[in-house]
C-alpha atoms as a PDB file:
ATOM      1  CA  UNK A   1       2.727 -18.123  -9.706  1.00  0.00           C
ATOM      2  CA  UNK A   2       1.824 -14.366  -8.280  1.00  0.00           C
ATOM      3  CA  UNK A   3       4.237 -15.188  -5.103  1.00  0.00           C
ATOM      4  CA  UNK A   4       6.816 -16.573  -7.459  1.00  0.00           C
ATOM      5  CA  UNK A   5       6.625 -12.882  -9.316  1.00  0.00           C
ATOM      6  CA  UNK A   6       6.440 -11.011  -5.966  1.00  0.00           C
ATOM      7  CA  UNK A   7       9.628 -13.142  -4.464  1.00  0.00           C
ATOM      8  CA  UNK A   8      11.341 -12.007  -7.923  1.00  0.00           C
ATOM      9  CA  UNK A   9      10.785  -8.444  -7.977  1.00  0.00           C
ATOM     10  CA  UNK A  10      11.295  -8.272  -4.264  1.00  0.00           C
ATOM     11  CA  UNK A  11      15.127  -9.955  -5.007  1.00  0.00           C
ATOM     12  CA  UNK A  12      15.769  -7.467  -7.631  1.00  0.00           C
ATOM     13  CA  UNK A  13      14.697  -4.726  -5.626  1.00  0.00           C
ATOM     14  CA  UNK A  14      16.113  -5.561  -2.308  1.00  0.00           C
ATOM     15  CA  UNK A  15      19.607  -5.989  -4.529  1.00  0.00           C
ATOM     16  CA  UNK A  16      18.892  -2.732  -5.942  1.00  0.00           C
ATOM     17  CA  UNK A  17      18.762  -1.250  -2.334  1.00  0.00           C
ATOM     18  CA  UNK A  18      15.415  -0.262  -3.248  1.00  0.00           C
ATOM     19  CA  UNK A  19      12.605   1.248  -0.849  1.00  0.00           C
ATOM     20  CA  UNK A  20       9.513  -1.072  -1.479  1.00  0.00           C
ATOM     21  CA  UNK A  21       6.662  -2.642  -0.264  1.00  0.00           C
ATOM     22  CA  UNK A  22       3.453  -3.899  -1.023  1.00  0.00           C
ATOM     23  CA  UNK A  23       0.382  -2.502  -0.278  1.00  0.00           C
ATOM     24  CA  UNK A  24      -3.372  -3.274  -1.313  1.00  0.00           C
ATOM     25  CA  UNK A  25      -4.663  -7.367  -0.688  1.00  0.00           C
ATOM     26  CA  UNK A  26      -1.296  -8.234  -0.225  1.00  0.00           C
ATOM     27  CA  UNK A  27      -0.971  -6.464   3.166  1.00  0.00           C
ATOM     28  CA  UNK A  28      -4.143  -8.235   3.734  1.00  0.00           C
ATOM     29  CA  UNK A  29      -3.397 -11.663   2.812  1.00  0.00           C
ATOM     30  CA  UNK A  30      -0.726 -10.869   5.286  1.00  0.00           C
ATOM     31  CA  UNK A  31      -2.553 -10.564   7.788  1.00  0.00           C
ATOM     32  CA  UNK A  32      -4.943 -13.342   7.597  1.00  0.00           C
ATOM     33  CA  UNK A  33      -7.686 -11.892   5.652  1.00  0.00           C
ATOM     34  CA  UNK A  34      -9.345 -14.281   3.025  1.00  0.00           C
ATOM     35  CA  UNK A  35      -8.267 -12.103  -0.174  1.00  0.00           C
ATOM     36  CA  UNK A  36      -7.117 -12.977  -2.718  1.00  0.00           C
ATOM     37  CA  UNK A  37      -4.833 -10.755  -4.719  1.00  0.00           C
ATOM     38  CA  UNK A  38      -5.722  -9.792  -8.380  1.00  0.00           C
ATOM     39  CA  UNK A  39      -2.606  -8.331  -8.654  1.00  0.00           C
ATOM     40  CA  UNK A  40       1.008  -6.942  -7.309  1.00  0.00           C
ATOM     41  CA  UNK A  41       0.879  -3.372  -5.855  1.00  0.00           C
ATOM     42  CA  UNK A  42       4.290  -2.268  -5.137  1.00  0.00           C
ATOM     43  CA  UNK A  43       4.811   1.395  -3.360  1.00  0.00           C
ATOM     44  CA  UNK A  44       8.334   2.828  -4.012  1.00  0.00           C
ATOM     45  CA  UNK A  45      10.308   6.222  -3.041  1.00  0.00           C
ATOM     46  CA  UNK A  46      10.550   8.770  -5.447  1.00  0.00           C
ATOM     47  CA  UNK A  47      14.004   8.271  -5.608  1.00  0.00           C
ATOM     48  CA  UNK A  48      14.645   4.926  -6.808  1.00  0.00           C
ATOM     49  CA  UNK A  49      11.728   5.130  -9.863  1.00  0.00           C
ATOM     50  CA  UNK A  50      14.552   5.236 -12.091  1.00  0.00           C
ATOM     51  CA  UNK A  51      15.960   1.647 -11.111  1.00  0.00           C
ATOM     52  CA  UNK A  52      12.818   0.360 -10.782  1.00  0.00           C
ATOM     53  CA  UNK A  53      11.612   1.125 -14.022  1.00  0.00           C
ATOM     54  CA  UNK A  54      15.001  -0.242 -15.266  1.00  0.00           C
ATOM     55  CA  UNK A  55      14.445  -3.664 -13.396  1.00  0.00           C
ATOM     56  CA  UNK A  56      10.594  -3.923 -14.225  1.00  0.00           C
ATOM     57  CA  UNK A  57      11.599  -3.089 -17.866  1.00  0.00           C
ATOM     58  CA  UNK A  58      13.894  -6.023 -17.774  1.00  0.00           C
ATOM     59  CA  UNK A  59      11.599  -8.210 -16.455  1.00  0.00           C
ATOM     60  CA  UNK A  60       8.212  -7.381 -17.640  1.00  0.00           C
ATOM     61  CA  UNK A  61       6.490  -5.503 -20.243  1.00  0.00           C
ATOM     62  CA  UNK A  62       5.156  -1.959 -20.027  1.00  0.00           C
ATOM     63  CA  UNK A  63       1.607  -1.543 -20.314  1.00  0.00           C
ATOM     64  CA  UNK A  64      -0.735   1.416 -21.542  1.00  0.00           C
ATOM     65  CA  UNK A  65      -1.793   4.029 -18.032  1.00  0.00           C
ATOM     66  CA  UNK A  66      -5.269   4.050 -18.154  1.00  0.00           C
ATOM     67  CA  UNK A  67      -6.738   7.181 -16.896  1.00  0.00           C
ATOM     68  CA  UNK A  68      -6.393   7.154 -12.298  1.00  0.00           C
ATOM     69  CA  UNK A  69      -9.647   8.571 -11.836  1.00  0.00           C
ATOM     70  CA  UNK A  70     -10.022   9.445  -8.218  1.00  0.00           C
ATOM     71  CA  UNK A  71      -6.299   8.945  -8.158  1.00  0.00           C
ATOM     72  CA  UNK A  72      -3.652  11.768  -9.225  1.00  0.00           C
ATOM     73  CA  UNK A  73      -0.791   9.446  -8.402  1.00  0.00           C
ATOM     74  CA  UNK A  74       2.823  11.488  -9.681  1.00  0.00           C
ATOM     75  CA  UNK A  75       4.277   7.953 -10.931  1.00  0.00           C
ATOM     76  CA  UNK A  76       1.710   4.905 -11.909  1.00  0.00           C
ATOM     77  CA  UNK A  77       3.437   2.261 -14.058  1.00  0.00           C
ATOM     78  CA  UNK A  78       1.696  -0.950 -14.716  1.00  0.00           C
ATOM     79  CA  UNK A  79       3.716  -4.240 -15.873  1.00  0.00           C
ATOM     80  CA  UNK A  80       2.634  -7.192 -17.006  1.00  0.00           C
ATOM     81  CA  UNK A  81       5.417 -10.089 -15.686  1.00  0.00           C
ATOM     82  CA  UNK A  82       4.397 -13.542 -16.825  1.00  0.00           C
ATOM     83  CA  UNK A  83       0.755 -13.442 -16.918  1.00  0.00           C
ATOM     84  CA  UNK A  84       0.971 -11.123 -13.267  1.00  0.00           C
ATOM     85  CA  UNK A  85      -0.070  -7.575 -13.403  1.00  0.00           C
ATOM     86  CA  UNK A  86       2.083  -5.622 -11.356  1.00  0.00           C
ATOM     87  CA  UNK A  87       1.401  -1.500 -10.288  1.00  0.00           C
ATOM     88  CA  UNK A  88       4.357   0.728  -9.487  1.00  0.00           C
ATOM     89  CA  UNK A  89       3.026   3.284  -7.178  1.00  0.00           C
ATOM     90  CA  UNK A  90       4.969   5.981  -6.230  1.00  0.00           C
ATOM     91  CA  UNK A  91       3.676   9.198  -4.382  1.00  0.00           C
ATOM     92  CA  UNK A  92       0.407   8.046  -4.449  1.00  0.00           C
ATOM     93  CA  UNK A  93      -2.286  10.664  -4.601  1.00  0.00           C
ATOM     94  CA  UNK A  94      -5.819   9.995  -3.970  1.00  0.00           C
ATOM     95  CA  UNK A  95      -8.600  12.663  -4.745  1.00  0.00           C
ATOM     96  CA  UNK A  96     -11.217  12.527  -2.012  1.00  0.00           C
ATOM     97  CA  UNK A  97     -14.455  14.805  -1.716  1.00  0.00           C
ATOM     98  CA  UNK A  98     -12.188  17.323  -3.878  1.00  0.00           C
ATOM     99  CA  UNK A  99      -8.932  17.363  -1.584  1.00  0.00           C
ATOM    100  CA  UNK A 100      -5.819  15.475  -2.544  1.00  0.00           C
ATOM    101  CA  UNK A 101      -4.649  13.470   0.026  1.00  0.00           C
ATOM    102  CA  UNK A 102      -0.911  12.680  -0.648  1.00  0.00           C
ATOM    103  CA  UNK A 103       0.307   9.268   1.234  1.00  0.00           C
ATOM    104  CA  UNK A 104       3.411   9.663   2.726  1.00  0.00           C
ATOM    105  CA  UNK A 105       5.950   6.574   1.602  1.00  0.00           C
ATOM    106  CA  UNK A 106       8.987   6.220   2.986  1.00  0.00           C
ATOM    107  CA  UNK A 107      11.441   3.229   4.712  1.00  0.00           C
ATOM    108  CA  UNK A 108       9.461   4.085   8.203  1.00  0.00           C
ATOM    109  CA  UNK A 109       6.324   3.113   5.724  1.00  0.00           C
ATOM    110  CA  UNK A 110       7.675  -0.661   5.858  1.00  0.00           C
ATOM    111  CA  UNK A 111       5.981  -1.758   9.191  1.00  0.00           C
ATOM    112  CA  UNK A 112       6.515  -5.758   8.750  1.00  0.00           C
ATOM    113  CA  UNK A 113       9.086  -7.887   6.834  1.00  0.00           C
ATOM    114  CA  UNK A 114       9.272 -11.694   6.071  1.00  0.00           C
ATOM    115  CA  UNK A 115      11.399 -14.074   4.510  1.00  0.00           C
ATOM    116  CA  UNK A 116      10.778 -16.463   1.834  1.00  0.00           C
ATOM    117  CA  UNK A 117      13.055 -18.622   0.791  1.00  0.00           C
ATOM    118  CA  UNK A 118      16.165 -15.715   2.366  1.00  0.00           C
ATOM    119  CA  UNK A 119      13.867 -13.036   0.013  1.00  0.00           C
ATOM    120  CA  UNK A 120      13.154 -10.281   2.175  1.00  0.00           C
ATOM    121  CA  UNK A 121       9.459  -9.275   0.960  1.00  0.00           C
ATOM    122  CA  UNK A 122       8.440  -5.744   2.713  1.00  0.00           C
ATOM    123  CA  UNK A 123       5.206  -4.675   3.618  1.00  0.00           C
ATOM    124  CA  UNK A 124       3.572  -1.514   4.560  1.00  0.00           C
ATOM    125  CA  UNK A 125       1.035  -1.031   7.240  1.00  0.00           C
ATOM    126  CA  UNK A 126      -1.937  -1.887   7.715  1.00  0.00           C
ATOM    127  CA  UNK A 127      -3.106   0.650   9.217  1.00  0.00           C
ATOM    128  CA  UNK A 128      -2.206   2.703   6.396  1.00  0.00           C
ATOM    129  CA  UNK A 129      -4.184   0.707   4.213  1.00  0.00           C
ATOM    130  CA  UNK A 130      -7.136   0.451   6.313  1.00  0.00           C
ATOM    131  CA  UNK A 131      -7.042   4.788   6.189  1.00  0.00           C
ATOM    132  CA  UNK A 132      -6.183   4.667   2.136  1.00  0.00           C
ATOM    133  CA  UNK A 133      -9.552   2.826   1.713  1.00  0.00           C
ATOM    134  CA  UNK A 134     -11.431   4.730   3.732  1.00  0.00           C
ATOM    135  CA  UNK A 135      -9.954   7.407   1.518  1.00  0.00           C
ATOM    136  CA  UNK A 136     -10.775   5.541  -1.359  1.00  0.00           C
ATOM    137  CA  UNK A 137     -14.281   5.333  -0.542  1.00  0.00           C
ATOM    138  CA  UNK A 138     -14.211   0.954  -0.332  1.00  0.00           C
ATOM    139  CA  UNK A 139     -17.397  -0.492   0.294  1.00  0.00           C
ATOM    140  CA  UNK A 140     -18.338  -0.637   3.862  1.00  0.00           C
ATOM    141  CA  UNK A 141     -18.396  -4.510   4.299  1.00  0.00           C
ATOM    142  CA  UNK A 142     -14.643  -3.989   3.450  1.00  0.00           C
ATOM    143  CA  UNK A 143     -13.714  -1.405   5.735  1.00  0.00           C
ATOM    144  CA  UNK A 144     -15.961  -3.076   8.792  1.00  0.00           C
ATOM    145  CA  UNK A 145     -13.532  -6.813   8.284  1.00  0.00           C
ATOM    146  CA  UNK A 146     -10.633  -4.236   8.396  1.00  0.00           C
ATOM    147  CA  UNK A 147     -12.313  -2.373  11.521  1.00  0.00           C
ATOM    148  CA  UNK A 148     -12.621  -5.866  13.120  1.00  0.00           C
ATOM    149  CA  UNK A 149      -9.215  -7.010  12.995  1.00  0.00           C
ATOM    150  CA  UNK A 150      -7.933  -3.325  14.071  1.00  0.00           C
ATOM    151  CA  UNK A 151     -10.192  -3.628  17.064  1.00  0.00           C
ATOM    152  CA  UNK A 152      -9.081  -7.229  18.127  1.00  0.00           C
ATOM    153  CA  UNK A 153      -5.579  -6.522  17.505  1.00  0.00           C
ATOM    154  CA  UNK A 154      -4.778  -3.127  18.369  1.00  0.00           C
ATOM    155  CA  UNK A 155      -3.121  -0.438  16.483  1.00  0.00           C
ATOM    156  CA  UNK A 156       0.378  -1.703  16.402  1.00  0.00           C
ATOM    157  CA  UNK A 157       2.169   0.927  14.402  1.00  0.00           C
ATOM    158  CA  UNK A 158       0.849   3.867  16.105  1.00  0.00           C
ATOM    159  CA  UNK A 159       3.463   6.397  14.861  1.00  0.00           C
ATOM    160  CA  UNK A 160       2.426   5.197  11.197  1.00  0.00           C
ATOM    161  CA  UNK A 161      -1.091   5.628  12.095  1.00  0.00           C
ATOM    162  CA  UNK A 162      -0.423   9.275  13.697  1.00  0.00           C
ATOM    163  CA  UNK A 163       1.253   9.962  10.804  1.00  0.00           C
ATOM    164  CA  UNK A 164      -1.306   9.054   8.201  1.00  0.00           C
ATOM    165  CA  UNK A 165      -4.293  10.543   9.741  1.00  0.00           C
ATOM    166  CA  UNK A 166      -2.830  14.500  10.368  1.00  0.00           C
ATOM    167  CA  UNK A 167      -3.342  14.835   6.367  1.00  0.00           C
ATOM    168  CA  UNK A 168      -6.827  13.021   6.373  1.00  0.00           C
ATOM    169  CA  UNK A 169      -9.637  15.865   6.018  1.00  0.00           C
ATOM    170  CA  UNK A 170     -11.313  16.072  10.092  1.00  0.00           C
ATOM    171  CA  UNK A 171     -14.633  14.655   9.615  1.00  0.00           C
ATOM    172  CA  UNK A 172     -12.851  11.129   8.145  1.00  0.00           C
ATOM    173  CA  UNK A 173     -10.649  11.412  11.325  1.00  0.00           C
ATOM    174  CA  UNK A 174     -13.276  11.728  13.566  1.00  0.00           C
ATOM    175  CA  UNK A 175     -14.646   8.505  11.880  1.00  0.00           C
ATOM    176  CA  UNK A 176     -12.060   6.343  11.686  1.00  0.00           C
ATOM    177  CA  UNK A 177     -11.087   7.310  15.257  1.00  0.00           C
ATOM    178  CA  UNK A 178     -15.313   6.841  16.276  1.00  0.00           C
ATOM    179  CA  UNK A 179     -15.204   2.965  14.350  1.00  0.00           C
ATOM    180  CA  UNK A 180     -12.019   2.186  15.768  1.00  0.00           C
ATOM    181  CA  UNK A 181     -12.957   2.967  19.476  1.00  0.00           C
ATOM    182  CA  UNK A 182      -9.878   5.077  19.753  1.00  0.00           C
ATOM    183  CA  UNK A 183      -9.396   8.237  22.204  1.00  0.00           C
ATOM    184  CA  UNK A 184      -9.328  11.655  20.362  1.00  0.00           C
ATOM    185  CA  UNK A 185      -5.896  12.713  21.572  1.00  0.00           C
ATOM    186  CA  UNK A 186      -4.543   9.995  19.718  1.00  0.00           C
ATOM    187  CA  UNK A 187      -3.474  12.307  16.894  1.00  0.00           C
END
């Protein structure tokens, strides 16, 4: 049912000419891990959260924002589509050890693309994510399965990963760049 909603939205949005991807457990699941997704998380460009509130209107009902927390996110929208909780994110903000850290989306963002069924469904890095939950402060067994499959497969959208880590605060760099076995002048 959940890939039925994502192949959905992703038709509607790619029609739309829309800038989306998922993020969270999808880009995961995507990449082998054993997660399963709880629900959609969808990051979009500023400019299009008019249409996609339109389209997610259409298809979906609105529910209540409960209060971010850590995050300071400009536009969070959550929808309920079937029985499928989907998140609109869109310049996503997360608070970390009292500095915002504002993730950059953007169509460079969408590092790998597949087709289901001739649906294009766009993802965003993982790299990014693996840095966002760092940011986020995941549990460690989390980050160390990420570490893993960064450090058997490479970093394989380096510019995305350059990109990400010049706004991350310099002891987190150090850290990711220390657990990933990377050189310093990476960045």
């Amino acid at each position: 049912m959940m890939e039925e909603v994502v192949k959905k939205i992703a038709s509607l949005f790619n029609r739309a000419n829309i800038t989306w991807a998922l993020g969270g457990s999808w880009v995961l699941k995507k990449h082998g891990f054993n997660k399963i997704p709880h629900d959609i998380d969808i990051m979009v460009v500023e400019g299009d959260i008019d249409r996609v509130k339109q389209i997610m209107e259409a298809i979906g009902k609105l529910k209540p924002s409960k209060p971010q927390g850590k995050y300071d996110t400009k536009y969070f929208f959550q929808y309920t589509v079937g029985n499928i909780d989907v998140d609109i994110l869109c310049k996503f903000v997360i608070q970390y050890q009292g500095v915002a850290f504002n993730y950059l989306f953007d169509k460079q963002s969408i590092s790998d693309v597949e087709y289901v069924e001739e649906t294009r469904i766009n993802y965003s890095s993982i790299e990014d994510w693996y840095v966002l939950y760092c940011l986020m402060e995941r549990p460690q067994d989390h980050l160390h399965e990420i570490e893993k499959y960064l450090l058997i497969k490479g970093i394989k959208n380096t510019y995305l990963f350059k990109r990400i880590l010049l706004d991350v605060p310099e002891h987190l760099q150090k850290q990711i760049i220390s657990n990933l076995k990377l050189k310093r002048d990476l960045i």
